[in-house]
C-alpha atoms as a PDB file:
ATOM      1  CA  UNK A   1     -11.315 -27.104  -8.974  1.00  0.00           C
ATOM      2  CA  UNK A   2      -9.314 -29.901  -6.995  1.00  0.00           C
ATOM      3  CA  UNK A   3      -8.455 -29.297  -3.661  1.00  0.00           C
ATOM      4  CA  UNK A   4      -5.198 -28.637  -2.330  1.00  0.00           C
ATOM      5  CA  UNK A   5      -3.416 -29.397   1.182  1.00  0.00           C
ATOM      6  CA  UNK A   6      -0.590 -26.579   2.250  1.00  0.00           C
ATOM      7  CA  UNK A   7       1.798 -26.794   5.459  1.00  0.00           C
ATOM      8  CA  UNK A   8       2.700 -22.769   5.630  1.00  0.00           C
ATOM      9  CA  UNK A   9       5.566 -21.940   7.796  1.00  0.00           C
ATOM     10  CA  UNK A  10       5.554 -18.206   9.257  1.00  0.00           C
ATOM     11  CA  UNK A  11       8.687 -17.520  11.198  1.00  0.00           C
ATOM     12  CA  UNK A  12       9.522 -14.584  13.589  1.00  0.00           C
ATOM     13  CA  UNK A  13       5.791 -12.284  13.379  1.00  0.00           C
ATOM     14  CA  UNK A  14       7.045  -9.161  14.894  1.00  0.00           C
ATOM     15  CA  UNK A  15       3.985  -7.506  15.166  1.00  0.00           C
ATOM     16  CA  UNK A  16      -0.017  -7.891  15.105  1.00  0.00           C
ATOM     17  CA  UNK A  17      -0.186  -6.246  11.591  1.00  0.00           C
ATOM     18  CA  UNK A  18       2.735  -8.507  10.029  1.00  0.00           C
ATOM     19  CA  UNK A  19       0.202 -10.973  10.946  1.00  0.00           C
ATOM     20  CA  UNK A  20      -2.903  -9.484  10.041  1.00  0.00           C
ATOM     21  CA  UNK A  21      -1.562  -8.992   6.295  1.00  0.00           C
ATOM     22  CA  UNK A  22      -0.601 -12.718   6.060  1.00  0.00           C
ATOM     23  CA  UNK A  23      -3.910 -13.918   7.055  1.00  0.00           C
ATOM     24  CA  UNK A  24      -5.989 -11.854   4.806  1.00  0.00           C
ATOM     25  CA  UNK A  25      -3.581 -11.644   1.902  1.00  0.00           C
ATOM     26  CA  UNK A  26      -3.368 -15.790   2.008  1.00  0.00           C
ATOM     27  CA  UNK A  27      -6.546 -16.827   3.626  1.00  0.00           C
ATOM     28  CA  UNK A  28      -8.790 -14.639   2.081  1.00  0.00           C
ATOM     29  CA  UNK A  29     -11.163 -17.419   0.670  1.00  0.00           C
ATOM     30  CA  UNK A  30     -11.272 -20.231   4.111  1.00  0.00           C
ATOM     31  CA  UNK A  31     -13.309 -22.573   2.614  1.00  0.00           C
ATOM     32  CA  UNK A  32     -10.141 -23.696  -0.036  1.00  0.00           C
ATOM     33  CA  UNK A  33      -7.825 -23.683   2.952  1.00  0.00           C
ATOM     34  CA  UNK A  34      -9.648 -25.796   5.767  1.00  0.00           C
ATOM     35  CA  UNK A  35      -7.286 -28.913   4.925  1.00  0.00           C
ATOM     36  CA  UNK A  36      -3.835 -26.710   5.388  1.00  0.00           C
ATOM     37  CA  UNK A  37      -1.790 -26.260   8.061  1.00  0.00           C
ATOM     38  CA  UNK A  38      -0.542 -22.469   9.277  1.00  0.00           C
ATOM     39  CA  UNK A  39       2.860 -23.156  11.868  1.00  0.00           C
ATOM     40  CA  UNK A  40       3.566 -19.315  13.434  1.00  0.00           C
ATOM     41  CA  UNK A  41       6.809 -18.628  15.410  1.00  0.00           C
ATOM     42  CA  UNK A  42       6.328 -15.537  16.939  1.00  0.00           C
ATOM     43  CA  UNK A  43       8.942 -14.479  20.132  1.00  0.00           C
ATOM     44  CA  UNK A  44       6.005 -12.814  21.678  1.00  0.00           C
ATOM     45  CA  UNK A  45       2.742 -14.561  22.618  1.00  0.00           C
ATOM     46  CA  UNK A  46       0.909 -11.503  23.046  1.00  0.00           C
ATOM     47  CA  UNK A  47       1.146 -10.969  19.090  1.00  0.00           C
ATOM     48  CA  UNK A  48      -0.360 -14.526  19.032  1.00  0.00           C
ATOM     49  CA  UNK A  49      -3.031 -14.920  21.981  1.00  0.00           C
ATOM     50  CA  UNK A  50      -6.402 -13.577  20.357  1.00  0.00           C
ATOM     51  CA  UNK A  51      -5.767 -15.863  17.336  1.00  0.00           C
ATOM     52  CA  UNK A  52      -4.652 -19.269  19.137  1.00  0.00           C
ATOM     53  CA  UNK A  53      -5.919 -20.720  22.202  1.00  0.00           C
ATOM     54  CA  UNK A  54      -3.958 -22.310  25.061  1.00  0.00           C
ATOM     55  CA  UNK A  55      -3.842 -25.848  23.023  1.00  0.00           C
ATOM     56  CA  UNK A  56      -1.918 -24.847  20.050  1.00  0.00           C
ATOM     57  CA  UNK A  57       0.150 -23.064  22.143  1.00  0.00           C
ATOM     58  CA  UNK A  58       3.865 -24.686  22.311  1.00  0.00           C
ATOM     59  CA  UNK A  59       6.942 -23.415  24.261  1.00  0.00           C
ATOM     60  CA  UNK A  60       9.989 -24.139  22.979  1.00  0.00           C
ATOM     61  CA  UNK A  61      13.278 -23.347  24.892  1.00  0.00           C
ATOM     62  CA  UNK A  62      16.754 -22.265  22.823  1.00  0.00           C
ATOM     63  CA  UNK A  63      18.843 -24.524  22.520  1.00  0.00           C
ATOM     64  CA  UNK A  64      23.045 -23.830  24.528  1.00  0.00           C
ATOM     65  CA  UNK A  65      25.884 -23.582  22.705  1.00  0.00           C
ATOM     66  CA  UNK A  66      27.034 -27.534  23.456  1.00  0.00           C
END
């Protein structure tokens, strides 16, 4: 079985279970998924916190209307 590398791209987690179903339905065996990349946009960090430390932590602002 060949290894794979995957950049997954979760936008707007509304809530701790949204995210608690998308890690153990598509993470469920680690080992094959060490390589891949998991990017989260969440509005609210404290959805977020216990899973990510400070580091891979980025603010973004919006961006205005100009």
């Amino acid at each position: 079985m060949t290894s794979r590398k995957f950049l997954v791209v979760v936008d707007d987690v509304g809530s701790t279970k949204n995210l608690e179903v998308f890690a153990t339905t598509c993470f469920k065996d680690t080992k094959s998924h060490w390589k891949s990349k998991v990017l989260v946009i969440c509005r609210n960090w404290q959805i977020l916190e216990d899973r990510v430390n400070e580091d891979g932590k980025v603010d973004m602002t919006l961006f205005n209307e100009e």
